[in-house]
Protein backbone atom coordinates (compact mmCIF):
# COMPACT_ATOMS: atom_id res chain seq x y z
CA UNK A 1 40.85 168.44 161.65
CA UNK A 2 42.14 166.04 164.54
CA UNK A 3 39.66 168.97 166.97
CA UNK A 4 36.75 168.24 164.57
CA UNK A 5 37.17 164.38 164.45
CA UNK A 6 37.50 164.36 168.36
CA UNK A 7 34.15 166.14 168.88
CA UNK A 8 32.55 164.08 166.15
CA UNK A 9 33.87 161.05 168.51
CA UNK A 10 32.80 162.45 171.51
CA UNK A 11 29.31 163.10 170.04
CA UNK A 12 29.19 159.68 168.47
CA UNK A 13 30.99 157.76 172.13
CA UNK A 14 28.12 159.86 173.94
CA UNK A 15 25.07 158.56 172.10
CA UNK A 16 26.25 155.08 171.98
CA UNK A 17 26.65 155.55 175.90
CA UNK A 18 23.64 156.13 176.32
CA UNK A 19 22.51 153.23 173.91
CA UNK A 20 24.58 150.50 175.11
CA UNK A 21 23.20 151.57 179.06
CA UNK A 22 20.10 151.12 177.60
CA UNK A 23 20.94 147.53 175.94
CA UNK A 24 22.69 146.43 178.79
CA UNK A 25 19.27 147.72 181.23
CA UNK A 26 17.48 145.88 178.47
CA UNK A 27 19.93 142.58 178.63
CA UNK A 28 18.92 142.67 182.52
CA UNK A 29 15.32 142.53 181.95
CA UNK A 30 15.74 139.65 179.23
CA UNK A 31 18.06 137.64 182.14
CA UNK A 32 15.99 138.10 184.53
CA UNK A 33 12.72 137.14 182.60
CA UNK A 34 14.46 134.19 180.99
CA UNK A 35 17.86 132.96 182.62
CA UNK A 36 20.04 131.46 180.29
CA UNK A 37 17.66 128.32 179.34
CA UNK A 38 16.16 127.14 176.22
CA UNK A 39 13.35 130.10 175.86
CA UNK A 40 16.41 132.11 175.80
CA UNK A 41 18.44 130.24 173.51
CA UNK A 42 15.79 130.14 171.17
CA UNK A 43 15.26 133.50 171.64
CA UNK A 44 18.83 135.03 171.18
CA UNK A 45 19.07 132.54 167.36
CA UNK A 46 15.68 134.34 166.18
CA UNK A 47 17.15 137.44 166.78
CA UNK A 48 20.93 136.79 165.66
CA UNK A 49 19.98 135.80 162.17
CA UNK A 50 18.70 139.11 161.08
CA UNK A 51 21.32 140.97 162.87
CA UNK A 52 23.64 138.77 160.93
CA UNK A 53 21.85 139.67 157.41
CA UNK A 54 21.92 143.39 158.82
CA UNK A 55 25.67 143.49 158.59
CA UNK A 56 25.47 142.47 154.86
CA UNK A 57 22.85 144.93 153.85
CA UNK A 58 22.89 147.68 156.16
CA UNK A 59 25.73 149.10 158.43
CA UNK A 60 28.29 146.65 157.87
CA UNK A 61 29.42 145.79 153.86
CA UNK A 62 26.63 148.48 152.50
CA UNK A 63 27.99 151.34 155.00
CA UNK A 64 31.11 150.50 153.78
CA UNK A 65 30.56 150.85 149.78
CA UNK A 66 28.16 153.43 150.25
CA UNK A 67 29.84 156.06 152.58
CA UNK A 68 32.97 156.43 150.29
CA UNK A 69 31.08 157.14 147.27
CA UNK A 70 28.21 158.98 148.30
CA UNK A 71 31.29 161.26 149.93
CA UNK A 72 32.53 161.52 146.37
CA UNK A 73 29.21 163.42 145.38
CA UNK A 74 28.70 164.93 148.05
CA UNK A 75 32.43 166.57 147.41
CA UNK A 76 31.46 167.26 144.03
CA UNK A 77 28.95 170.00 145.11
CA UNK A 78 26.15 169.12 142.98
CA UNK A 79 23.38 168.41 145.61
CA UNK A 80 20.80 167.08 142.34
CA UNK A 81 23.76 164.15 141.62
CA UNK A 82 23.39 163.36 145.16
CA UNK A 83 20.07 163.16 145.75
CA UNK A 84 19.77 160.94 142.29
CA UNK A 85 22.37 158.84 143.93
CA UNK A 86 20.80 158.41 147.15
CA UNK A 87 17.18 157.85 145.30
CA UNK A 88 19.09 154.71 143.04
CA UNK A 89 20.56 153.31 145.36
CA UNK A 90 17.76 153.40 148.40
CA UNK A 91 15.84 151.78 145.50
CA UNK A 92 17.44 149.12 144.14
CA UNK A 93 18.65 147.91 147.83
CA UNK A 94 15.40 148.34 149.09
CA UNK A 95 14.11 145.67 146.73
CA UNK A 96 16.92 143.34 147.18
CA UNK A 97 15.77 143.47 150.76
CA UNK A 98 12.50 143.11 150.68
CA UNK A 99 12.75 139.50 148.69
CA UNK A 100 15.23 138.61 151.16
CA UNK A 101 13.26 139.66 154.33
CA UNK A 102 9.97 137.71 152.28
CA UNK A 103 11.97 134.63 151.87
CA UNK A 104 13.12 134.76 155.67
CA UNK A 105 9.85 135.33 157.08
CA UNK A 106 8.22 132.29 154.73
CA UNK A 107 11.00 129.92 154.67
CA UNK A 108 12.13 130.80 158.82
CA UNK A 109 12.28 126.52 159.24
CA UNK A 110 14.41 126.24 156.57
CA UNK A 111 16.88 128.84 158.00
CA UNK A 112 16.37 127.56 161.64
CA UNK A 113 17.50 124.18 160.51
CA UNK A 114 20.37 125.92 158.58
CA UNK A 115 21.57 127.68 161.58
CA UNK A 116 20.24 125.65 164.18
CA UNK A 117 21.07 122.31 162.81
CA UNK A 118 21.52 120.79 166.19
CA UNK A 119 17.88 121.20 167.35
CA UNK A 120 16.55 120.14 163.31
CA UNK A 121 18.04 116.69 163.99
CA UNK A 122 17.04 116.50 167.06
CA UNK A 123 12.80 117.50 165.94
CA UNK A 124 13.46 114.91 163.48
CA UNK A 125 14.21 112.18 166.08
CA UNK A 126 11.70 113.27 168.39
CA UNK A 127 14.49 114.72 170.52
CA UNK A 128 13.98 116.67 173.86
CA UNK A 129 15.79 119.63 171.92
CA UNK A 130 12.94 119.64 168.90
CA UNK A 131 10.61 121.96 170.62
CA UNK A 132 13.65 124.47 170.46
CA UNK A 133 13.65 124.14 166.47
CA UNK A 134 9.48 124.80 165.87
CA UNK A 135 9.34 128.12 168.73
CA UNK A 136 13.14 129.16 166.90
CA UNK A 137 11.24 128.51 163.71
CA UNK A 138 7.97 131.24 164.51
CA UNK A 139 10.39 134.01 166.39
CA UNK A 140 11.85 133.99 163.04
CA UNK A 141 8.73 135.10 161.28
CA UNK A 142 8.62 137.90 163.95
CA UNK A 143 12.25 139.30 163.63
CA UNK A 144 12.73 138.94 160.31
CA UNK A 145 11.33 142.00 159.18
CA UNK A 146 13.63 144.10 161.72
CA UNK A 147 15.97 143.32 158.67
CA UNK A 148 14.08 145.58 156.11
CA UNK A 149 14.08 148.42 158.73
CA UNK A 150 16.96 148.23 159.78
CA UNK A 151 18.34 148.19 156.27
CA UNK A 152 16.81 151.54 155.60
CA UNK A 153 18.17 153.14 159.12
CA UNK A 154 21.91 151.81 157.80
CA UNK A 155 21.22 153.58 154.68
CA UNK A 156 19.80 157.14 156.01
CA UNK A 157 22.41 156.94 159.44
CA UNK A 158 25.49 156.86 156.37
CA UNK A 159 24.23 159.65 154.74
CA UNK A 160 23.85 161.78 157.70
CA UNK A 161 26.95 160.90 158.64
CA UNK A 162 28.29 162.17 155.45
CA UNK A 163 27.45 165.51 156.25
CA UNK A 164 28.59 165.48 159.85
CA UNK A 165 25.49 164.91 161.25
CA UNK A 166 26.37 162.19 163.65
CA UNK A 167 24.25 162.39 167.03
CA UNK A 168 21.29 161.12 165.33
CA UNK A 169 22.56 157.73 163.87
CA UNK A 170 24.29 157.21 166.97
CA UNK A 171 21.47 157.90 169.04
CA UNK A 172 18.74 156.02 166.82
CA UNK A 173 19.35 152.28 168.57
CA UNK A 174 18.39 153.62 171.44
CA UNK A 175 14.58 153.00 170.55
CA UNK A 176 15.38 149.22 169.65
CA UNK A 177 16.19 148.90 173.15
CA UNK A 178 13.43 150.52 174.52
CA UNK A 179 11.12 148.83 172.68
CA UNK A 180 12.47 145.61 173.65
CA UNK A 181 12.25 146.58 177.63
CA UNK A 182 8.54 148.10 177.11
CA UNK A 183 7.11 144.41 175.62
CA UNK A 184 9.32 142.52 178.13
CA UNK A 185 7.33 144.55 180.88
CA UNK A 186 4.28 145.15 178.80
CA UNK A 187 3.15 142.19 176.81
CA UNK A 188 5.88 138.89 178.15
CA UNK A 189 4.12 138.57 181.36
CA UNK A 190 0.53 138.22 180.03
CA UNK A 191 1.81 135.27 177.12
CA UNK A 192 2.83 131.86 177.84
CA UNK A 193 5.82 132.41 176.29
CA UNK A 194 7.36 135.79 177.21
CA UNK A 195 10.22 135.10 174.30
CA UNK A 196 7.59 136.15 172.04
CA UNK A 197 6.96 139.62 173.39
CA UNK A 198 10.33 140.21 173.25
CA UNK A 199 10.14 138.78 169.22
CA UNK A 200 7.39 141.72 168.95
CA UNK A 201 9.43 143.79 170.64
CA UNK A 202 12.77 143.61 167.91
CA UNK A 203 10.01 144.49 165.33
CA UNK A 204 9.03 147.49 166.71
CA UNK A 205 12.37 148.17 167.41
CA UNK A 206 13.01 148.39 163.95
CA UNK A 207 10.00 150.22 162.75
CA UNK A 208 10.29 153.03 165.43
CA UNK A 209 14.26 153.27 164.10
CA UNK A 210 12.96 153.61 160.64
CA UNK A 211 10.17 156.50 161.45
CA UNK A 212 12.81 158.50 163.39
CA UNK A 213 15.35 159.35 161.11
CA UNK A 214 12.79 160.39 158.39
CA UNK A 215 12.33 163.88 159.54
CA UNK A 216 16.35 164.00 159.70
CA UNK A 217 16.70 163.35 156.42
CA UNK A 218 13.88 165.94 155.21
CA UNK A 219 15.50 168.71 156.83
CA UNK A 220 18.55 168.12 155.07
CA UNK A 221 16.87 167.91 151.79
CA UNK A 222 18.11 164.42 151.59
CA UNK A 223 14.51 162.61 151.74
CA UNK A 224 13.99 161.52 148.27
CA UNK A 225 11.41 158.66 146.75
CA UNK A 226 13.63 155.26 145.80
CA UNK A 227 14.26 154.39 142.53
CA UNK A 228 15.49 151.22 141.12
CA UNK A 229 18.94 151.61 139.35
CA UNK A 230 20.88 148.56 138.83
CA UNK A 231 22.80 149.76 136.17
CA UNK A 232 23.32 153.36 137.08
CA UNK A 233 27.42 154.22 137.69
CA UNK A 234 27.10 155.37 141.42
CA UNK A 235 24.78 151.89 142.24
CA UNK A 236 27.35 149.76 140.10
CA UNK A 237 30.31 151.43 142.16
CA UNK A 238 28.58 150.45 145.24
CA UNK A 239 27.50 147.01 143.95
CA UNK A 240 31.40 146.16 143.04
CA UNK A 241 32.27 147.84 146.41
CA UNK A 242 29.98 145.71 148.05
CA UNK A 243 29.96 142.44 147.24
CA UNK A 244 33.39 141.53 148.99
CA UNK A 245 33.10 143.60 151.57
CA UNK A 246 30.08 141.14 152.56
CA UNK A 247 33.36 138.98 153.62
CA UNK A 248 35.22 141.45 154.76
CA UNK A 249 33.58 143.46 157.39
CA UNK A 250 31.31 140.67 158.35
CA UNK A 251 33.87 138.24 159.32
CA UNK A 252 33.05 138.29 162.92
CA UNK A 253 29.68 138.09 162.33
CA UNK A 254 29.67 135.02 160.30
CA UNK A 255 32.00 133.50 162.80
CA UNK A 256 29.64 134.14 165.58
CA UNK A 257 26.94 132.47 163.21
CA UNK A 258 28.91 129.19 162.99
CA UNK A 259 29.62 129.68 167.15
CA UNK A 260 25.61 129.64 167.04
CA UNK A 261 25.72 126.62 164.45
CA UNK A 262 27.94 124.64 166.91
CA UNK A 263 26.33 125.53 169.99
CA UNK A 264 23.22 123.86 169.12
CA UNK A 265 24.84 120.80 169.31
CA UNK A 266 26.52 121.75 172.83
CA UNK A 267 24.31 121.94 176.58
CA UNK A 268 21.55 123.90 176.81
CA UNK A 269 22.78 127.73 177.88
CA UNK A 270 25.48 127.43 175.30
CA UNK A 271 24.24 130.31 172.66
CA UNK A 272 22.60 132.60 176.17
CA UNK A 273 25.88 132.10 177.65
CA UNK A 274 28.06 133.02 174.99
CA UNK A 275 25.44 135.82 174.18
CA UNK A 276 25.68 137.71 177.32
CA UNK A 277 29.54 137.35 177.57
CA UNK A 278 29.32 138.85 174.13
CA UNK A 279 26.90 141.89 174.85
CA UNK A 280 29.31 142.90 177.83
CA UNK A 281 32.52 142.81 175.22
CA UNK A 282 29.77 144.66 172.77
CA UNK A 283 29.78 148.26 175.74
CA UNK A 284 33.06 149.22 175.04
CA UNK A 285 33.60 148.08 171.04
CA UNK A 286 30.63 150.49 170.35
CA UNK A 287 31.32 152.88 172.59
CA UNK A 288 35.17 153.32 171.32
CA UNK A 289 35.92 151.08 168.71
CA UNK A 290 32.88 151.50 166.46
CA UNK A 291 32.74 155.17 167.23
CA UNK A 292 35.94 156.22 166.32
CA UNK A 293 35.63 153.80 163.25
CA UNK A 294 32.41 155.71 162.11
CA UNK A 295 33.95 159.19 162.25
CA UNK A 296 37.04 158.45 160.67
CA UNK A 297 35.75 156.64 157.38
CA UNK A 298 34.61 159.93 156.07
CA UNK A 299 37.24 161.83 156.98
CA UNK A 300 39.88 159.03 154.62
CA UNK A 301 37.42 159.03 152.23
CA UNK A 302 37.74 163.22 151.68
CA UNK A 303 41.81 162.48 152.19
CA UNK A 304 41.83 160.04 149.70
CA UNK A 305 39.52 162.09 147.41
CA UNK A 306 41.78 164.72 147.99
CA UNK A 307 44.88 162.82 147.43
CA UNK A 308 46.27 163.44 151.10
CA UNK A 309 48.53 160.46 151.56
CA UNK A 310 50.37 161.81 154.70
CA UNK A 311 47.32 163.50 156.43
CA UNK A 312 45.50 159.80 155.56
CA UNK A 313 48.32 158.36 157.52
CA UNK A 314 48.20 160.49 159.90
CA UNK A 315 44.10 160.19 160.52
CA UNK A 316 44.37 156.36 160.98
CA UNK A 317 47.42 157.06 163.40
CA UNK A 318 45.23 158.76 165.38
CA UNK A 319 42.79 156.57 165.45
CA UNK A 320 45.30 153.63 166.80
CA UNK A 321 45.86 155.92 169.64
CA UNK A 322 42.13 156.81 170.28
CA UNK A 323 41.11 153.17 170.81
CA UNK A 324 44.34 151.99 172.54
CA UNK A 325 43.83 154.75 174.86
CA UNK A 326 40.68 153.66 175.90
CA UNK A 327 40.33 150.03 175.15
CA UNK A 328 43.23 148.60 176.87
CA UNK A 329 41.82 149.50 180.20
CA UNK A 330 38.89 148.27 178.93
CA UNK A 331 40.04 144.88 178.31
CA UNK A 332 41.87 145.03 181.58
CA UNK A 333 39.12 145.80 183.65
CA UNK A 334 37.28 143.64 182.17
CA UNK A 335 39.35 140.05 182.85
CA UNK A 336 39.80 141.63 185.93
CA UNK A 337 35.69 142.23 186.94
CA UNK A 338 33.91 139.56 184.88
CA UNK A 339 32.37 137.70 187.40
CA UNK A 340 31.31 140.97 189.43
CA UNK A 341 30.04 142.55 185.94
CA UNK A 342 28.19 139.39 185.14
CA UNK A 343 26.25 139.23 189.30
CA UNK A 344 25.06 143.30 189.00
CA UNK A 345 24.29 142.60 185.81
CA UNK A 346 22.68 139.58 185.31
CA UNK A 347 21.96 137.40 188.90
CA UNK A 348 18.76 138.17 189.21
CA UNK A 349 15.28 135.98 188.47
CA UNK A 350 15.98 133.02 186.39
CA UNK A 351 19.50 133.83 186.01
CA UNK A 352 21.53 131.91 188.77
CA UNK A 353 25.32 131.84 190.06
CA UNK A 354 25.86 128.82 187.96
CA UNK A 355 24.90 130.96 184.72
CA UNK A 356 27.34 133.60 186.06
CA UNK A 357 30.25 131.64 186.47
CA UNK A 358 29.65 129.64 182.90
CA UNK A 359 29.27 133.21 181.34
CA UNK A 360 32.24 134.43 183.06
CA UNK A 361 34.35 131.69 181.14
CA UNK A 362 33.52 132.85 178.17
CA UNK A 363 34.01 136.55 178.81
CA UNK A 364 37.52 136.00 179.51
CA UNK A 365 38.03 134.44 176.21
CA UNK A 366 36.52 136.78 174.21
CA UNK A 367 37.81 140.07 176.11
CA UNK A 368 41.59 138.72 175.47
CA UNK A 369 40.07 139.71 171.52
CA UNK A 370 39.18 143.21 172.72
CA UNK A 371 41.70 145.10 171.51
CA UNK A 372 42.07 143.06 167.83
CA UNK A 373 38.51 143.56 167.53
CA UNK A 374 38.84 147.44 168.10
CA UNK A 375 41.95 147.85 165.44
CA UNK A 376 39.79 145.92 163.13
CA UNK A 377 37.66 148.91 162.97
CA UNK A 378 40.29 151.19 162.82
CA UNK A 379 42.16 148.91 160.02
CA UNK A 380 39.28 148.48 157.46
CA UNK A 381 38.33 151.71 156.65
CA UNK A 382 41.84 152.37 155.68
CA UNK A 383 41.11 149.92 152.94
CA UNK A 384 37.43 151.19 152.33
CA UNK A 385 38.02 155.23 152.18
CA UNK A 386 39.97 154.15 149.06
CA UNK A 387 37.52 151.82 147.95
CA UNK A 388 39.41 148.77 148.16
CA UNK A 389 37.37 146.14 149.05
CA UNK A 390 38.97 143.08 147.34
CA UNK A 391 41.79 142.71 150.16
CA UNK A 392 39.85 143.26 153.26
CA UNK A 393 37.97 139.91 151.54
CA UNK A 394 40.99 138.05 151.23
CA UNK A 395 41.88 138.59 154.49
CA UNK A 396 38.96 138.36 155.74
CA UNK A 397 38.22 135.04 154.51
CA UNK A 398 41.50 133.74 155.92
CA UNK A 399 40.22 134.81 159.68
CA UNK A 400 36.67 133.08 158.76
CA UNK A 401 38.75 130.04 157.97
CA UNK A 402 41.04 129.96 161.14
CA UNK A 403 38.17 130.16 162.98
CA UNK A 404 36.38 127.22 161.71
CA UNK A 405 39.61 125.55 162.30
CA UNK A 406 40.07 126.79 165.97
CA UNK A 407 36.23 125.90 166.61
CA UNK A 408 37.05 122.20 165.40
CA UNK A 409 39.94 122.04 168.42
CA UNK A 410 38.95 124.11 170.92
CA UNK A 411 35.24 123.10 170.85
CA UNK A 412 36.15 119.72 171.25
CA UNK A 413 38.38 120.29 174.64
CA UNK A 414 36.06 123.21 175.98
CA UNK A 415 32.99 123.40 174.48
CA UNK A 416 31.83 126.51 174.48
CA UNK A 417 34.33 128.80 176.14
CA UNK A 418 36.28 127.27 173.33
CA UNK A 419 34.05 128.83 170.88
CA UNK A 420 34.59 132.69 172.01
CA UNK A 421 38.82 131.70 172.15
CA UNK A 422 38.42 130.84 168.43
CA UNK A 423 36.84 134.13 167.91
CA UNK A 424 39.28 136.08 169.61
CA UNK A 425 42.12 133.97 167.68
CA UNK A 426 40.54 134.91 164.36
CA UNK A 427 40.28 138.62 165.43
CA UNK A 428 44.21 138.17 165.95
CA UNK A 429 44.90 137.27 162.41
CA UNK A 430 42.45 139.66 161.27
CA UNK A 431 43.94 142.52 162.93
CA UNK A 432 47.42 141.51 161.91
CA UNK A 433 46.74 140.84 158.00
CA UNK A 434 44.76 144.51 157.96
CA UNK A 435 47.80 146.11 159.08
CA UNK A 436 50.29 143.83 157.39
CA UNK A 437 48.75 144.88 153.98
CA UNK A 438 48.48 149.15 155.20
CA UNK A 439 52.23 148.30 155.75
CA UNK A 440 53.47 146.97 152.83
CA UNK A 441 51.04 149.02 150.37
CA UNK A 442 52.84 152.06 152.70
CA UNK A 443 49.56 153.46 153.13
CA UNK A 444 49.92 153.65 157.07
CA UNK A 445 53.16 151.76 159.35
CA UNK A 446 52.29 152.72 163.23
CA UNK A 447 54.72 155.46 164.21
CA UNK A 448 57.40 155.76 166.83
CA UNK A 449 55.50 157.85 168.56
CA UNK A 450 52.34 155.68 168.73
CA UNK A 451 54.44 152.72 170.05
CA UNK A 452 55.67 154.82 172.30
CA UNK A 453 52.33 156.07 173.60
CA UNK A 454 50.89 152.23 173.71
CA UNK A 455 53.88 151.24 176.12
CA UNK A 456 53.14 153.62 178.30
CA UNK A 457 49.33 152.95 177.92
CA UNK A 458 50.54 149.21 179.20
CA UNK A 459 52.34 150.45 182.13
CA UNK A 460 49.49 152.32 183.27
CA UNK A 461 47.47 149.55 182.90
CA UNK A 462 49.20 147.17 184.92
CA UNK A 463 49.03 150.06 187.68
CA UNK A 464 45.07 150.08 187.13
CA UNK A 465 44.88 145.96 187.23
CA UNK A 466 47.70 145.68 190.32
CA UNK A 467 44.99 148.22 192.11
CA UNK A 468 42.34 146.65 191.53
CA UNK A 469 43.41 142.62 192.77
CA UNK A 470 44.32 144.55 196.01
CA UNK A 471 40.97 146.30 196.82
CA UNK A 472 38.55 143.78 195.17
CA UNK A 473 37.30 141.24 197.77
CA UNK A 474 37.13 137.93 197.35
CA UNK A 475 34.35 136.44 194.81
CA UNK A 476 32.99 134.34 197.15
CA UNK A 477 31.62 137.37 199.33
CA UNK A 478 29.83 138.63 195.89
CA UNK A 479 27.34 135.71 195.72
CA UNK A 480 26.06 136.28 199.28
CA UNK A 481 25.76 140.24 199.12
CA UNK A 482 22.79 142.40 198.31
CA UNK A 483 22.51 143.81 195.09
CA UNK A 484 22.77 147.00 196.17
CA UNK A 485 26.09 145.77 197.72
CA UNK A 486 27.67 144.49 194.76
CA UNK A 487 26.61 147.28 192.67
CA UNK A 488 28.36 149.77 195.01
CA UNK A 489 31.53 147.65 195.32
CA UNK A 490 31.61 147.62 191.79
CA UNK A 491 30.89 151.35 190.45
CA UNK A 492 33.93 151.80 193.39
CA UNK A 493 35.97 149.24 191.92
CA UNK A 494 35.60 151.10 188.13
CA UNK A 495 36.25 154.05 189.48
CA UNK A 496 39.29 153.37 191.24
CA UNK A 497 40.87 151.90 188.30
CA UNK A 498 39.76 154.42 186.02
CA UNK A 499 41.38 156.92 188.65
CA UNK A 500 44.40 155.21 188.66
CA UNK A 501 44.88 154.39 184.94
CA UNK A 502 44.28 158.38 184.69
CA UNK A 503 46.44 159.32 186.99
CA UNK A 504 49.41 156.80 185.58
CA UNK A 505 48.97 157.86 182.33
CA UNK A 506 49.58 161.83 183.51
CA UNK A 507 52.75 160.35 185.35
CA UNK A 508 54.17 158.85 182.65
CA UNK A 509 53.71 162.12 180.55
CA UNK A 510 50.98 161.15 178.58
CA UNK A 511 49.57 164.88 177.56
CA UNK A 512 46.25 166.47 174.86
CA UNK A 513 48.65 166.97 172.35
CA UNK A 514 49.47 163.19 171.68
CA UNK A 515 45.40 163.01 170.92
CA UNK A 516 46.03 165.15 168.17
CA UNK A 517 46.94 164.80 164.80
CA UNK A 518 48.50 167.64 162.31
CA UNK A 519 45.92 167.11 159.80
């Protein structure tokens, strides 16, 4: 099993790799073509709203109802029951959707002043800042209907990762991002206001998602016509499933929505600022956290079915070690290279040193979150493979809260770097009530042997961060080198601590067996 659910996370960590190059090539183009001003503030709300909605009805809460129960059926051997399943419930979300994405796209000024409340008051004083509510208010009618595609990739990507198939879903966002790049060289520079192209270029992002996984489906003989089914027992599984895990897995999301709601108050750069810090923490959550998180919630939902307690355990053990292993250097490296991440990146065009250094602030904030934001995938499912979604809410509602409370303090003494450190606090308490109740409901309690591991995964990554303060040179050099320059300095910089953490983590005895699991 542990062989199978390593290769499924290599598969899954090598098409997000490939994805998340191509988002951060496509976060380039966007910097360059808009800075961090108002355009792209405006710009980065119209598209965080249905990303935010996405996590309620597609990957996030749905993925989590849907992927345990479907795996119940699909179990069961009867490929008809599945199909009907599939058919019920791709039809009775699909029309929840579909009003929702209709009442986004018609009412986007009411959800711009929702959201955006800072620029509303400000259009109804006649402030400098109400331009930013009426151009937020029509990128809204563009984006919104990524949400009803999207919804629909969520829902086909689960149940191809049901049956193992888990290249495709991984690889599918891939097209988001290069539709985005194609109308920010194709159709921006010939409109007054290039944020628009890149509006156009979510939507087809979302319809070219949707198209792709169709033939997917078909082959499996899993490409069946919707039907509405409110009331049938799979749907009303999901439906109960569903509704808290709304709060649960989309705690961070609705915390980063009341980050935007604040930061429209805040300077101008705020929400692009905090965005970019965010995509950078975004590379490695995906590539590890998310992607060990998708392959393992199948697997505890068969070792649940199958009344496995000890090989459960033993799954989510191994999944602590996967993402430790990989995302404390993460985390590391990045406190360590924020600034030189953010001038390859980003310095380029419209984006200036200033922007780097305000973006760097709030990198640092959120990357100290890293690692609570990885066990939070990890964490969950071990509530959702046994369809348990009423504590992940509780918990996940006391996180939510904290962070309202931490955005009160901190915002006030450092406006928005104070922001992404009430995020990271949040993922903190998160993390810790997720494990707190594995522990005490003895479903999973970290082992010896994984606290061993994670000491010696700290050791080597003070080696990696020691190493790297002695060869990187000073920041100041950064800002007057080529591009080229601090591109090479940098890929030399990664490599030498990846090198290093490698080679510590051999020293210390660190072998492929303690990847494994028994189960």
């Amino acid at each position: 099993m542990s062989k199978r659910l390593l290769r499924s996370g290599l598969i899954v960590s090598a098409m997000t790799l490939i994805s998340r190059v191509l988002g951060l090539v496509r976060d380039v183009v966007v910097a360059n073509l808009m800075g961090a001003g108002a355009a792209a503030d405006v710009f980065f709300f119209a598209n965080k709203i249905p990303n935010f909605l996405r996590r309620l009805f597609a990957e996030g809460a749905f993925s989590q109802a849907f992927v345990p129960v479907l795996t119940e059926y699909h179990s069961s051997g009867d490929i008809d029951k599945t199909r009907q399943l599939i058919a019920k419930a791709s039809g009775t979300l699909g029309v929840i959707v579909t009003l929702v994405t209709l009442v986004g796209v018609l009412c986007s000024g009411a959800v711009t002043a929702m959201f955006g409340a800072g620029w509303f008051i400000d259009w109804l004083n006649g402030g400098p800042d109400g331009v930013k509510f009426e151009l937020a208010s029509l990128l809204l009618k563009i984006t919104f209907p990524y949400l009803w595609f999207i919804t629909f990739v969520a829902l086909s990507g689960a149940i191809l990762n049901t049956i193992g198939k888990f290249a495709v879903s991984s690889f599918t966002p891939v097209f988001l991002n290069i539709a985005i790049i194609g109308c920010a060289w194709l159709i921006s520079p010939n409109l007054e206001q290039p944020e628009i192209g890149l509006a156009i270029g979510v939507f087809l992002g979302g319809f070219i998602q949707f198209v792709f996984q169709l033939p997917f489906l078909a082959k499996a003989g899993l490409l069946v016509r919707p039907q509405w089914g409110w009331n049938d027992p799979g749907v009303t599984k999901i439906r109960k499933l569903m509704l808290p895990a709304i709060f649960g897995v989309s705690v961070s999301q609705i915390n980063l929505l009341l980050d935007t709601f604040i930061a429209s108050f805040l300077m101008t750069g705020s929400i692009s600022w905090l965005y970019y810090s965010d995509r950078l923490l975004e590379f490695p959550l995906g590539l590890f956290g998310i992607a060990i998180a998708t392959v393992i919630l199948p697997a505890l939902s068969r070792k649940h079915a199958d009344q496995q307690g000890k090989q459960f355990a033993e799954t989510m053990d191994w999944g602590v070690r996967m993402v430790l292993l990989l995302g404390i250097p993460a985390m590391l490296g990045m406190l360590v290279l924020a600034k030189p991440m953010l001038m390859v990146l980003f310095m380029r065009g419209e984006f200036s040193l200033y922007d780097v250094n305000q973006a760097a602030m709030s990198l640092w904030a959120l990357s100290a979150g890293l690692l609570n934001f990885m066990l939070i995938k990890i964490f969950a499912p071990g509530y959702y493979a046994r369809q348990d979604t009423k504590t992940p809410v509780r918990y996940g509602i006391i996180a939510m809260v904290s962070n309202m409370f931490f955005n009160a303090i901190f915002a006030y003494f450092f406006s928005y770097v104070g922001l992404a450190m009430a995020t990271a606090l949040s993922a903190l308490i998160n993390a810790g009530l997720l494990y707190r109740g594995l522990h005490i409901a003895n479903v999973y309690r970290i082992t010896k042997k994984t606290l061993f591991f994670v000491l010696r995964l700290v050791i080597a990554g003070v080696a990696m961060v020691a190493s790297l303060l002695w060869l990187m040179p000073n920041i100041d050099l950064w800002s007057e080198w080529s591009t080229l320059n601090r591109a090479t300095w940098l890929a030399g910089l990664i490599a030498v601590g990846a090198f290093v953490y490698l080679i510590s983590v051999m020293i210390l005895g660190i072998r492929p067996h303690h990847l494994r699991t028994d189960s």
